[in-house]
N, C-alpha and C. Protein backbone atom coordinates (compact mmCIF):
# COMPACT_ATOMS: atom_id res chain seq x y z
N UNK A 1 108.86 120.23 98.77
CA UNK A 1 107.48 119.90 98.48
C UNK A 1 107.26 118.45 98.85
N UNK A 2 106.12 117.80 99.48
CA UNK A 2 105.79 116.96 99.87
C UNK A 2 104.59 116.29 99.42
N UNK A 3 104.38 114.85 99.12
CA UNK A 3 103.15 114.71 98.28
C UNK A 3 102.84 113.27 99.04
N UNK A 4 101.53 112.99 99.39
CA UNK A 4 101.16 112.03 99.93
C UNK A 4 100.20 111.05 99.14
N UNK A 5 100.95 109.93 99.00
CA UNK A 5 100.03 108.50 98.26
C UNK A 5 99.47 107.59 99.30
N UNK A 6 98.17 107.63 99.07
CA UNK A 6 97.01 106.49 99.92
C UNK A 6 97.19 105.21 99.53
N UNK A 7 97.26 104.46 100.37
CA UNK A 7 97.46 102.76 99.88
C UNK A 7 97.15 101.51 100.65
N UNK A 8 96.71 101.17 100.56
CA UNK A 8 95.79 100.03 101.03
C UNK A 8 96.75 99.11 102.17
N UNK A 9 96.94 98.55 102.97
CA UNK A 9 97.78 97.70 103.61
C UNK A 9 97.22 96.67 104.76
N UNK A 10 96.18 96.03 103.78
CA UNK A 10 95.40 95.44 104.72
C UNK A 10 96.19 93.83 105.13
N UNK A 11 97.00 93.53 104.19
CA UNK A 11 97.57 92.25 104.34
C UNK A 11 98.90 92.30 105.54
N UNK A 12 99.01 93.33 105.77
CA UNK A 12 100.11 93.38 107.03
C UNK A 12 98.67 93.45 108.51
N UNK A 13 99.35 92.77 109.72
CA UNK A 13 99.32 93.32 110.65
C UNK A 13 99.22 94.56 111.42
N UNK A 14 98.42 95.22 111.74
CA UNK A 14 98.34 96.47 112.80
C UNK A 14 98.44 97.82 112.20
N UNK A 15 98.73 98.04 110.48
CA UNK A 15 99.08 98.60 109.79
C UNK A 15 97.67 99.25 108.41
N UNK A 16 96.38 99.26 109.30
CA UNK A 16 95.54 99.05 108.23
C UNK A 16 95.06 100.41 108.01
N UNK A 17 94.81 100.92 109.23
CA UNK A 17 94.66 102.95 109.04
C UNK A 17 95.64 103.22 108.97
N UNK A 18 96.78 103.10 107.68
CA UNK A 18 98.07 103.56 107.21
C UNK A 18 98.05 104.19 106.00
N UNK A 19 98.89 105.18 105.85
CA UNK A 19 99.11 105.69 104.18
C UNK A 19 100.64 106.09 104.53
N UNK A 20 101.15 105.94 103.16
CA UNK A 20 102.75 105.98 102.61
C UNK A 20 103.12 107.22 102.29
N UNK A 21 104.00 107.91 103.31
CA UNK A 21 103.80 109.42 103.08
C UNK A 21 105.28 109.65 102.44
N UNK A 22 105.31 110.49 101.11
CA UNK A 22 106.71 110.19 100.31
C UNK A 22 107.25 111.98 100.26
N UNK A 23 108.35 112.57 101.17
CA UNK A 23 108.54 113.74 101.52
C UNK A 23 110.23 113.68 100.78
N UNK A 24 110.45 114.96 100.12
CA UNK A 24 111.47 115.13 99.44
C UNK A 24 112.49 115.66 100.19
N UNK A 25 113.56 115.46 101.17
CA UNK A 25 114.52 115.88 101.59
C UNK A 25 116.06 116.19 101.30
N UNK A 26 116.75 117.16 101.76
CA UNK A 26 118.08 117.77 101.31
C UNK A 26 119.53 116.83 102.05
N UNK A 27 120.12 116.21 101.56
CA UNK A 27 121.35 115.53 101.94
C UNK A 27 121.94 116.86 102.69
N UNK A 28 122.67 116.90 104.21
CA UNK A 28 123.49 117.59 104.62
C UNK A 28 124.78 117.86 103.67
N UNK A 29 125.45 116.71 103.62
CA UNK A 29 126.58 116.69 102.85
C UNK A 29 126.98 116.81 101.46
N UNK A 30 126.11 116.57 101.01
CA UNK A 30 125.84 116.45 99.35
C UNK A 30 125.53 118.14 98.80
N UNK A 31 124.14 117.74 99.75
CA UNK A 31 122.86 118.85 98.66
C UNK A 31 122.09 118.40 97.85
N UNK A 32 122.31 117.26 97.59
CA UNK A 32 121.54 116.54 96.91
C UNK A 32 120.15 116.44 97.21
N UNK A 33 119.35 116.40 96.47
CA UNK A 33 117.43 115.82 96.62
C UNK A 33 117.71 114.41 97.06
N UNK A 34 116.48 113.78 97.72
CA UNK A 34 116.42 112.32 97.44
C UNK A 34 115.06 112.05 98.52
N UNK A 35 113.95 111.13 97.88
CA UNK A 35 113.18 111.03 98.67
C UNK A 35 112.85 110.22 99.87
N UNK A 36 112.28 110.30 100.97
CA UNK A 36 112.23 109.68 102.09
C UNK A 36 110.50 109.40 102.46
N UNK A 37 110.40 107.90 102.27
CA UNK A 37 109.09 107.04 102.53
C UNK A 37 109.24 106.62 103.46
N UNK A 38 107.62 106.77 104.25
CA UNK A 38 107.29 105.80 105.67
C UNK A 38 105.94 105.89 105.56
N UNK A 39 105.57 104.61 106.40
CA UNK A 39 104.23 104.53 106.46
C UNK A 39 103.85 104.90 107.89
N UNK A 40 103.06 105.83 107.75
CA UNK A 40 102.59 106.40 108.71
C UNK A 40 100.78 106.62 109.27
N UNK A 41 100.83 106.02 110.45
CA UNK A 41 99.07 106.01 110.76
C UNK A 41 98.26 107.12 110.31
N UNK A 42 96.90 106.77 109.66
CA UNK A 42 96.29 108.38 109.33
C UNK A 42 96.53 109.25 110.33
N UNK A 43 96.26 108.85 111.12
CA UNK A 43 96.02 110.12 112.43
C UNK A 43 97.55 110.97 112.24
N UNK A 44 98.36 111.00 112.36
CA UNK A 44 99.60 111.36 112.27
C UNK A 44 100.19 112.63 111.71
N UNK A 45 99.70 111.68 110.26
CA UNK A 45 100.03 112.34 108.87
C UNK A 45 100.38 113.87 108.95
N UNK A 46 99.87 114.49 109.46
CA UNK A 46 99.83 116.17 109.66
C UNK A 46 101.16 116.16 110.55
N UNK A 47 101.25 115.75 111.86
CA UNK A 47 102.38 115.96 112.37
C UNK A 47 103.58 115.12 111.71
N UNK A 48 103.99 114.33 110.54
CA UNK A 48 104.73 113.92 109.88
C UNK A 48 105.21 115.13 109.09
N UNK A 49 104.23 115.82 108.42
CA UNK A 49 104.54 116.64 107.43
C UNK A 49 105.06 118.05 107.74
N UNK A 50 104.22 118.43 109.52
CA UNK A 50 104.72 119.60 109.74
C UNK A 50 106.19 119.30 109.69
N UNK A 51 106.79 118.16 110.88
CA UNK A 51 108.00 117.73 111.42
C UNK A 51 108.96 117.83 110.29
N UNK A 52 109.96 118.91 110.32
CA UNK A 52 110.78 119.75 109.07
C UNK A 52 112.29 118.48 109.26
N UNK A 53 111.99 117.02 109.78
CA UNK A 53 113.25 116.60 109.59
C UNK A 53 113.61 115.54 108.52
């Protein structure tokens, strides 16, 4: 399951149509949960979330 937080990032550089997309992924080795953040341009966002890696 994947859940996306909107967030402002106007004080960086080049980064201002951005949101912080926070996707829950499976350790190969483990099995373990653990989550994986990036900030990613709006436009994107959809192909971030399809992208199963």
């Amino acid at each position: 399951m994947a859940k996306k937080a909107v967030a402002s990032f106007s004080g960086e550089k080049g980064v201002k149509n951005s949101v912080k997309c926070i996707r829950l992924v499976r350790s190969p080795r483990t099995g373990a949960y653990a989550f994986k953040e990036e900030i990613v341009p709006t436009n994107q966002v959809q192909e971030y979330f399809a992208d199963k890696k």
